[in-house]
C-alpha atoms as a PDB file:
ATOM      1  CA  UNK A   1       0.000   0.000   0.000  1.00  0.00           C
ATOM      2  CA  UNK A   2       1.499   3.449  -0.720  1.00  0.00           C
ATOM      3  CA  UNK A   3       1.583   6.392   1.742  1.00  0.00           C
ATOM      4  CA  UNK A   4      -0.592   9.558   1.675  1.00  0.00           C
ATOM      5  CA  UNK A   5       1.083  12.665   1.210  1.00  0.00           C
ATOM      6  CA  UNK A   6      -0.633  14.782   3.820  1.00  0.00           C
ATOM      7  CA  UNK A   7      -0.297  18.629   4.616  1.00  0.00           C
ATOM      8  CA  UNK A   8      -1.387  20.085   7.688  1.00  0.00           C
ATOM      9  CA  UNK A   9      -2.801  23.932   6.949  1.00  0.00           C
ATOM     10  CA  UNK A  10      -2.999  25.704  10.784  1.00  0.00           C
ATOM     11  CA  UNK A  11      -0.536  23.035  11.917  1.00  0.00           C
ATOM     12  CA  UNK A  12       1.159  24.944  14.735  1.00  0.00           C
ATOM     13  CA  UNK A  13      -2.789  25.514  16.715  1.00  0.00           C
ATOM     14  CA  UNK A  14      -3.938  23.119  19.076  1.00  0.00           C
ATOM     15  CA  UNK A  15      -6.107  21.013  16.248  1.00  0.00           C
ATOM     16  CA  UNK A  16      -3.350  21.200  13.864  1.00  0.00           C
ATOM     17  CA  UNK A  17      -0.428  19.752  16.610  1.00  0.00           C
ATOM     18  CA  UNK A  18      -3.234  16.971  17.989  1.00  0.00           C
ATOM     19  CA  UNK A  19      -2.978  16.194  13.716  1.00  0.00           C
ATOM     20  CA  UNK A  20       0.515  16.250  13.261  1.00  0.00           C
ATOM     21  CA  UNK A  21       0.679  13.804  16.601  1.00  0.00           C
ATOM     22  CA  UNK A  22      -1.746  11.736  14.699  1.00  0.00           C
ATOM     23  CA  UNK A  23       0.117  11.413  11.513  1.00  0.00           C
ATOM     24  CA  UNK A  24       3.569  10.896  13.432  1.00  0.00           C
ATOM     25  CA  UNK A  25       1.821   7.523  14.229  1.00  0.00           C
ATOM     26  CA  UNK A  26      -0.046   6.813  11.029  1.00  0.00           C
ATOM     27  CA  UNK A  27       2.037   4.087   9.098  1.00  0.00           C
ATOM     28  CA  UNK A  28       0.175   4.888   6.045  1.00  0.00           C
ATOM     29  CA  UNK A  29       0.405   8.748   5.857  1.00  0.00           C
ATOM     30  CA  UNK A  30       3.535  10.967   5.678  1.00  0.00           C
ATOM     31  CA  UNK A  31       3.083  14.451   6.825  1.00  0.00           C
ATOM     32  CA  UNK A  32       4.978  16.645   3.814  1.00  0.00           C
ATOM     33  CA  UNK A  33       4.546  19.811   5.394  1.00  0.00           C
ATOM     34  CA  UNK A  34       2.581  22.580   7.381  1.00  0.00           C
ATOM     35  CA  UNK A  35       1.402  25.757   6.912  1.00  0.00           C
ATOM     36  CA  UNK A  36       1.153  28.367   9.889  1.00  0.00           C
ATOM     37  CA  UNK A  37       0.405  32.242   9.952  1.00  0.00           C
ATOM     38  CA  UNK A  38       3.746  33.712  10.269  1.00  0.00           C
ATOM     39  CA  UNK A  39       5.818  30.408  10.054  1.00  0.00           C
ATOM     40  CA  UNK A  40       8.891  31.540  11.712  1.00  0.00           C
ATOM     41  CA  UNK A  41      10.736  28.044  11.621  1.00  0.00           C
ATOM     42  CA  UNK A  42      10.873  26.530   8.638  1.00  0.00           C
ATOM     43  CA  UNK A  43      10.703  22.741  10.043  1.00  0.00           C
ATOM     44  CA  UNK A  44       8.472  21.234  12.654  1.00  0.00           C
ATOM     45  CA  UNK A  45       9.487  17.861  14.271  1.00  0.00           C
ATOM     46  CA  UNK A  46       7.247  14.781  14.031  1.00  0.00           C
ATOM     47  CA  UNK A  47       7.009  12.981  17.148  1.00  0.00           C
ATOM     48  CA  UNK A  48       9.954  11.690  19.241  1.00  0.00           C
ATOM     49  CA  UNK A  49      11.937  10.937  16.000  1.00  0.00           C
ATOM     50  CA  UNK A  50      13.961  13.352  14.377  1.00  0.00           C
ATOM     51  CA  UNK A  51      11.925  13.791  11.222  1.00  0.00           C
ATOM     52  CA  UNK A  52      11.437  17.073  10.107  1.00  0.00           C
ATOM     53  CA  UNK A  53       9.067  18.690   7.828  1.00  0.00           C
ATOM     54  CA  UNK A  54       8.537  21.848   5.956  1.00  0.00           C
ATOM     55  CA  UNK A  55       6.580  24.909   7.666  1.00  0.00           C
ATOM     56  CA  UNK A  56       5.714  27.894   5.600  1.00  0.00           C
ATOM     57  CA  UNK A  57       3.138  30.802   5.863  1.00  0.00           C
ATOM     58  CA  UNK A  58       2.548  30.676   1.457  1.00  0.00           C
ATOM     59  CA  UNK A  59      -0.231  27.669   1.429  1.00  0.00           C
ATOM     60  CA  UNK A  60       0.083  28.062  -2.647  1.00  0.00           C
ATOM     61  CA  UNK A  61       4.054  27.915  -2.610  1.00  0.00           C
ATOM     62  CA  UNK A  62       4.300  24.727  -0.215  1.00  0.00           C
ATOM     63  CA  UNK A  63       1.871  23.020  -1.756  1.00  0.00           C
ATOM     64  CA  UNK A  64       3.653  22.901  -4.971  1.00  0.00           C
ATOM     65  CA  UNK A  65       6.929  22.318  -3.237  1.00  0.00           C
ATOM     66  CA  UNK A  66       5.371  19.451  -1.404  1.00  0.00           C
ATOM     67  CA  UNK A  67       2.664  17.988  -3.791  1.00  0.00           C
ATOM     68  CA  UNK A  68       0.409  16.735  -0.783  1.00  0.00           C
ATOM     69  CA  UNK A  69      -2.365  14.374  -1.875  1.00  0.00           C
ATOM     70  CA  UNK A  70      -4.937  15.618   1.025  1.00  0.00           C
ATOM     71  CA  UNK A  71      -4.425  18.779   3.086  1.00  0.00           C
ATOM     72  CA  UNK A  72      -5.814  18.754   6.053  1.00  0.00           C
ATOM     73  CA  UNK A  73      -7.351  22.124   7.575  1.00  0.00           C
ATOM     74  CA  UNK A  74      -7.810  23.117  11.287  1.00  0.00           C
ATOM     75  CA  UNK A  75      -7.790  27.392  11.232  1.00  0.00           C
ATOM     76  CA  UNK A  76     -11.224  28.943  11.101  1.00  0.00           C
ATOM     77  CA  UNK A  77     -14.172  29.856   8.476  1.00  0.00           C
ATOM     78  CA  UNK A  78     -12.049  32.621   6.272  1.00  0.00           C
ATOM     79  CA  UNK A  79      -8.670  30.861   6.157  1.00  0.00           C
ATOM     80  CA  UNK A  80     -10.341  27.410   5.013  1.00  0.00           C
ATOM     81  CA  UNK A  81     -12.023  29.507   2.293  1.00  0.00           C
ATOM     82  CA  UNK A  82      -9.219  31.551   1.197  1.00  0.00           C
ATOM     83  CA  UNK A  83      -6.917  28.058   1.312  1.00  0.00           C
ATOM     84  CA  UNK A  84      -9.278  26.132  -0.559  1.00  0.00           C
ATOM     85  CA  UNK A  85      -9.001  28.884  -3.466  1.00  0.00           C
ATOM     86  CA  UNK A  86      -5.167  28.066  -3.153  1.00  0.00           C
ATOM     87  CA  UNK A  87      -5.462  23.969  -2.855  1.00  0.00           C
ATOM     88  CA  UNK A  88      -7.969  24.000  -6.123  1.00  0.00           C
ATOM     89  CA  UNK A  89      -5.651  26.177  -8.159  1.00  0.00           C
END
């Protein structure tokens, strides 16, 4: 079975960490990265290991840098709509 490319859009909230624990576990998903208002890292770290993934505040930019197959949204009613403008293009 292949793995889902997954990226996390509010990643660094409290829905979007409780996600990114989730995935850490998932044996059939790979978090490829994570978008945050005003990313100032540029990696998060997955669980205990040390795998690291990209973090970015440009939903459009890391999308096509990461080519997720799902992304996942936890923000609130205007970012999901302006991000869903940016997933479909």
């Amino acid at each position: 079975m292949s793995t889902i490319r997954v990226l996390v859009h509010g990643v660094t909230g409290r829905m979007g960490r409780e996600v990114v624990s989730a995935l850490s576990s998932a044996s059939d998903m790979e978090m490829v990265g994570g978008r945050s208002r005003g990313a100032i890292r540029t990696t998060i770290q997955l669980g205990q290991d040390v795998t690291h993934v990209r973090l970015s505040d440009d939903l459009a930019t890391l999308i096509d840098e990461t080519s997720p197959q799902v992304v996942v949204d936890f923000t609130n009613a205007d970012a999901c709509m302006q991000a869903s403008n940016d997933v479909l293009s």
